[in-house]
N, C-alpha and C. Protein backbone atom coordinates (compact mmCIF):
# COMPACT_ATOMS: atom_id res chain seq x y z
N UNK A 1 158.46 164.80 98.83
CA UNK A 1 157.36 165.69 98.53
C UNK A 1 156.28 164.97 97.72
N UNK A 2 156.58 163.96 96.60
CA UNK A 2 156.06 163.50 96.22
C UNK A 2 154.38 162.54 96.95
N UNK A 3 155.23 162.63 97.89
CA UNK A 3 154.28 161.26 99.10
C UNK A 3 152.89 162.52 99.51
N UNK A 4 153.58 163.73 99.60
CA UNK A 4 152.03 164.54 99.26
C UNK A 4 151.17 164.78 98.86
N UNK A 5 151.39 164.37 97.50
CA UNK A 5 150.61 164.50 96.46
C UNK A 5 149.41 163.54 96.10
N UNK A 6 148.04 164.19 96.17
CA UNK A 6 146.93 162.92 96.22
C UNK A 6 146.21 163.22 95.16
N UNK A 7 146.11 163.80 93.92
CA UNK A 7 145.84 163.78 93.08
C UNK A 7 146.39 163.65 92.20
N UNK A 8 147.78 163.99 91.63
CA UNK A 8 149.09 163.74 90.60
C UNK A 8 149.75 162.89 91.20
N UNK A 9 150.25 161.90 90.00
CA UNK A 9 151.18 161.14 90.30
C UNK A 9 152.13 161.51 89.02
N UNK A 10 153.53 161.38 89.84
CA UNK A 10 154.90 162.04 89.07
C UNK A 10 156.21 161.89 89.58
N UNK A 11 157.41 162.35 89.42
CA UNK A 11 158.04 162.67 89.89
C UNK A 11 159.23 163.91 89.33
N UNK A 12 160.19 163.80 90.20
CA UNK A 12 160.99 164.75 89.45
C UNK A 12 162.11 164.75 89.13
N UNK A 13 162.98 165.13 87.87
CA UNK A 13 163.66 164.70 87.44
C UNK A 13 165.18 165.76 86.67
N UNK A 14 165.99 166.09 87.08
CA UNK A 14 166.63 167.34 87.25
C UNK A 14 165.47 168.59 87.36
N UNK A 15 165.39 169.44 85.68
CA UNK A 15 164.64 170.69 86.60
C UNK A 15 163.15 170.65 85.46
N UNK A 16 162.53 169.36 86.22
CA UNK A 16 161.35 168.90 85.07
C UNK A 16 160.75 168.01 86.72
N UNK A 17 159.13 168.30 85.76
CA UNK A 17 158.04 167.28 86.50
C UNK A 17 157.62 166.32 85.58
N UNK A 18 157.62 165.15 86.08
CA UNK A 18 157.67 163.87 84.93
C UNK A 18 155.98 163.30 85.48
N UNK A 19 154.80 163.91 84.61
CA UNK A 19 153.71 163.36 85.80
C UNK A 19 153.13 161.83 84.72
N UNK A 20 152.37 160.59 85.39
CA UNK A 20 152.13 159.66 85.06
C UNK A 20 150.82 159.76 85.26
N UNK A 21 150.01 160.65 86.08
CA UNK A 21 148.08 160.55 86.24
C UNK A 21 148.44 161.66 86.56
N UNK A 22 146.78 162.03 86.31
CA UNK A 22 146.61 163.13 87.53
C UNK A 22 144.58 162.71 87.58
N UNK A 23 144.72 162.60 89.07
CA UNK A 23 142.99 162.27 89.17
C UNK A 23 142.50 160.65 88.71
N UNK A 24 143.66 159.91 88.79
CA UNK A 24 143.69 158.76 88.40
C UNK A 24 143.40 158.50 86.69
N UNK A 25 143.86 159.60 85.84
CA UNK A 25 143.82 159.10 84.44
C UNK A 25 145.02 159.21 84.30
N UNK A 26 145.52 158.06 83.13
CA UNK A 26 146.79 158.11 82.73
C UNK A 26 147.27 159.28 82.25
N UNK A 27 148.31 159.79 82.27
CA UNK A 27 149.20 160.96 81.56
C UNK A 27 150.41 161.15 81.55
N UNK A 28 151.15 161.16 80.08
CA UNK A 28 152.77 160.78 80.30
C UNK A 28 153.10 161.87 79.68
N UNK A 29 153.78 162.23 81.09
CA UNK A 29 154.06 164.02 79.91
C UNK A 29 155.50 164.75 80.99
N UNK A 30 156.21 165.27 80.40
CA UNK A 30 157.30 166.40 81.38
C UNK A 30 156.94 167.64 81.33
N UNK A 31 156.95 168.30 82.40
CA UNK A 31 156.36 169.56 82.74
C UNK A 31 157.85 170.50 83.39
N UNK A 32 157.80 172.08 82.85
CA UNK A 32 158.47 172.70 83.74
C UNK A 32 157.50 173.55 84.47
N UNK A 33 158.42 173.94 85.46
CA UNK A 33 157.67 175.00 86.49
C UNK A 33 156.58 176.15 85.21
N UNK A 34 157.36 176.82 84.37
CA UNK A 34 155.75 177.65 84.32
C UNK A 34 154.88 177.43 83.49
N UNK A 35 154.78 175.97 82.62
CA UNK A 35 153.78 175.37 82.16
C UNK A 35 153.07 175.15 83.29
N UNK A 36 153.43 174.32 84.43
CA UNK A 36 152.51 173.87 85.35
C UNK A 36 152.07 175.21 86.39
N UNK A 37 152.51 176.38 86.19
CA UNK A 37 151.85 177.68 86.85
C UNK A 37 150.61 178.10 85.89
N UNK A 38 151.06 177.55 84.56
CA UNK A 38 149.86 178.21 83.76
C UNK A 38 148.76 177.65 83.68
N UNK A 39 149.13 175.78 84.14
CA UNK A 39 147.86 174.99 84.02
C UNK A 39 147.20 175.39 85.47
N UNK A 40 147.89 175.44 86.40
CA UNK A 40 146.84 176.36 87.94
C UNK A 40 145.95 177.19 87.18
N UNK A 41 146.80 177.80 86.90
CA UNK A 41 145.89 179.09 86.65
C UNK A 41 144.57 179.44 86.05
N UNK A 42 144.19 178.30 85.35
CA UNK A 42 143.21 177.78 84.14
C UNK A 42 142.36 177.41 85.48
N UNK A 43 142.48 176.87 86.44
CA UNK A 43 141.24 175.64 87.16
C UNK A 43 140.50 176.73 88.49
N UNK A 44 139.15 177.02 88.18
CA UNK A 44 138.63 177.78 88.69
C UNK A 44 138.23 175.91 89.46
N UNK A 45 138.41 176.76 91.19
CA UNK A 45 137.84 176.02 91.99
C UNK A 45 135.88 175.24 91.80
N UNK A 46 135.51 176.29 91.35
CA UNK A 46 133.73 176.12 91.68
C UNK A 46 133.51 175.79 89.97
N UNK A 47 134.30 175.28 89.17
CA UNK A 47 133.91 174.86 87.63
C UNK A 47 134.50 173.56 87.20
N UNK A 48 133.87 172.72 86.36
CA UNK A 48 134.13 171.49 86.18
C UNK A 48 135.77 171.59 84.77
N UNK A 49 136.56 170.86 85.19
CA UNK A 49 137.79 171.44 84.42
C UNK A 49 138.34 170.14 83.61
N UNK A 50 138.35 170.28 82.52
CA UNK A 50 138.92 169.44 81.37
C UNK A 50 139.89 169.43 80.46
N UNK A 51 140.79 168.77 80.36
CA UNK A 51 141.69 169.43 79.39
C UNK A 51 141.97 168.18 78.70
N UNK A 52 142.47 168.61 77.13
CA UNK A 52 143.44 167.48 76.23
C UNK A 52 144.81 167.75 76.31
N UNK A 53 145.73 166.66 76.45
CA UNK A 53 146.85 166.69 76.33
C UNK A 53 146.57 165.25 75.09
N UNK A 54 147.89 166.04 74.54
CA UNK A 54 148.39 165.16 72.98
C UNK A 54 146.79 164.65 72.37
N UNK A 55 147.23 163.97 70.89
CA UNK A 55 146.16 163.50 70.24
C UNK A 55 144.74 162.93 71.13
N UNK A 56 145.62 162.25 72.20
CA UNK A 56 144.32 160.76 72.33
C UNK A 56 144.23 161.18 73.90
N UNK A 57 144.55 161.79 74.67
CA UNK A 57 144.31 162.04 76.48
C UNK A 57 143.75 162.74 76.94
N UNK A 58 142.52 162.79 77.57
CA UNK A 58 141.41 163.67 77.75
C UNK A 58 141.23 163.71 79.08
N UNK A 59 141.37 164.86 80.28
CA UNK A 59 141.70 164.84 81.25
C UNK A 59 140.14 165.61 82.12
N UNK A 60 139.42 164.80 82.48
CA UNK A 60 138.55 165.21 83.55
C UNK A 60 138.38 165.04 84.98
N UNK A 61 138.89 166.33 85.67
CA UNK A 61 139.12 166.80 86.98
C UNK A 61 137.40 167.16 87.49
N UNK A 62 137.36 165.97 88.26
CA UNK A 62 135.94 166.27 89.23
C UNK A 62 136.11 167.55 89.70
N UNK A 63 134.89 168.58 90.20
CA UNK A 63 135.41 169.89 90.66
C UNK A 63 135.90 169.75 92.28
N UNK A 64 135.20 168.96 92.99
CA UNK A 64 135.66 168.44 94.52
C UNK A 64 137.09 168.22 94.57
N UNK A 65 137.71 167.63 93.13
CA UNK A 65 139.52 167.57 93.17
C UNK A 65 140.32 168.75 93.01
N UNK A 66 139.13 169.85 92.57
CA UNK A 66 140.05 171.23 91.63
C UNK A 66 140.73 171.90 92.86
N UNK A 67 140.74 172.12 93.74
CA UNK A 67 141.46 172.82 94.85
C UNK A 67 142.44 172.10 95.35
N UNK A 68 142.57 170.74 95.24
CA UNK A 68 143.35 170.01 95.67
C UNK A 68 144.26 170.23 94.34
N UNK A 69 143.87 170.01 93.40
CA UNK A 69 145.01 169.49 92.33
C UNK A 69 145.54 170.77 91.97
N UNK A 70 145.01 172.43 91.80
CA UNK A 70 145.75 173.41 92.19
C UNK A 70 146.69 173.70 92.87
N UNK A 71 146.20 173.21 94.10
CA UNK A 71 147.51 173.29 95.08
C UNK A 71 148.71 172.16 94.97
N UNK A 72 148.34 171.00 94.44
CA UNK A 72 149.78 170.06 94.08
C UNK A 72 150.50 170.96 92.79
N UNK A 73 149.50 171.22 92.06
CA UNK A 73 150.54 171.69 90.55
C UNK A 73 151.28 173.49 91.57
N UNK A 74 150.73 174.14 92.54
CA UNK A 74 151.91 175.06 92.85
C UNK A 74 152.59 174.59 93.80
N UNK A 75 152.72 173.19 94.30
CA UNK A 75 153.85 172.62 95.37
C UNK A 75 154.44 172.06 94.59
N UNK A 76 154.51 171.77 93.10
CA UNK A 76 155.78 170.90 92.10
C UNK A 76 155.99 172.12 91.77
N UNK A 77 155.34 173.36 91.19
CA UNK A 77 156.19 174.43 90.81
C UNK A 77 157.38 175.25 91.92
N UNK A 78 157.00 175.26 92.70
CA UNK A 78 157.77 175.80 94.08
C UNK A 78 158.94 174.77 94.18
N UNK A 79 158.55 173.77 94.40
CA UNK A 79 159.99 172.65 94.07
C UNK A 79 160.50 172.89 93.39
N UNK A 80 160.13 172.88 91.79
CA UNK A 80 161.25 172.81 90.68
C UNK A 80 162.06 174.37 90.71
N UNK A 81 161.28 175.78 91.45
CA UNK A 81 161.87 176.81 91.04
C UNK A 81 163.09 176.61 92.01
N UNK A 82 162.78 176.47 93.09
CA UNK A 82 163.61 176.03 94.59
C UNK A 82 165.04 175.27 94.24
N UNK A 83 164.96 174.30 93.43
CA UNK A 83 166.03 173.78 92.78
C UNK A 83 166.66 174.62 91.59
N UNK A 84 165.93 175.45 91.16
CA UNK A 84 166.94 176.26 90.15
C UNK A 84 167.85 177.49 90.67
N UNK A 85 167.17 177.23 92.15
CA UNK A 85 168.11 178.08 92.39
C UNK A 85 169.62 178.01 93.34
């Protein structure tokens, strides 16, 4: 599933998303399914979307990526729920 993914890079790791970029900036972080439902939920397609993770990582998503990278963060959530069950 991973090989899908063209904006996040990650993988997965029992019932966690381990992502390393997303949009080609670095980011080292573990994610469960409904952190990463809540970060969808934040990224309006037609608005420029930014976020900080930890002290020093500042994450700017071109808006041309925001529909794409929506839809990867609910195909790792669908995975990880899929496995919990």
């Amino acid at each position: 599933m991973t090989k899908r993914l063209q904006v996040i890079n990650g993988y997965f790791d029992d019932n966690a998303f381990y992502m390393r970029s997303i949009a080609g900036f670095p980011l080292e972080g573990r994610f469960k399914a409904a952190g990463l439902r809540s970060l969808a939920r934040l990224i309006d397609e037609t608005e420029p979307f930014s976020f900080i993770m930890g002290p020093n990582t500042m994450i700017h998503v071109p808006v041309e990526l925001n529909r794409q990278l929506k839809q990867e963060l609910f195909m790792i959530v669908e995975k990880l729920e899929a496995e919990k069950e």
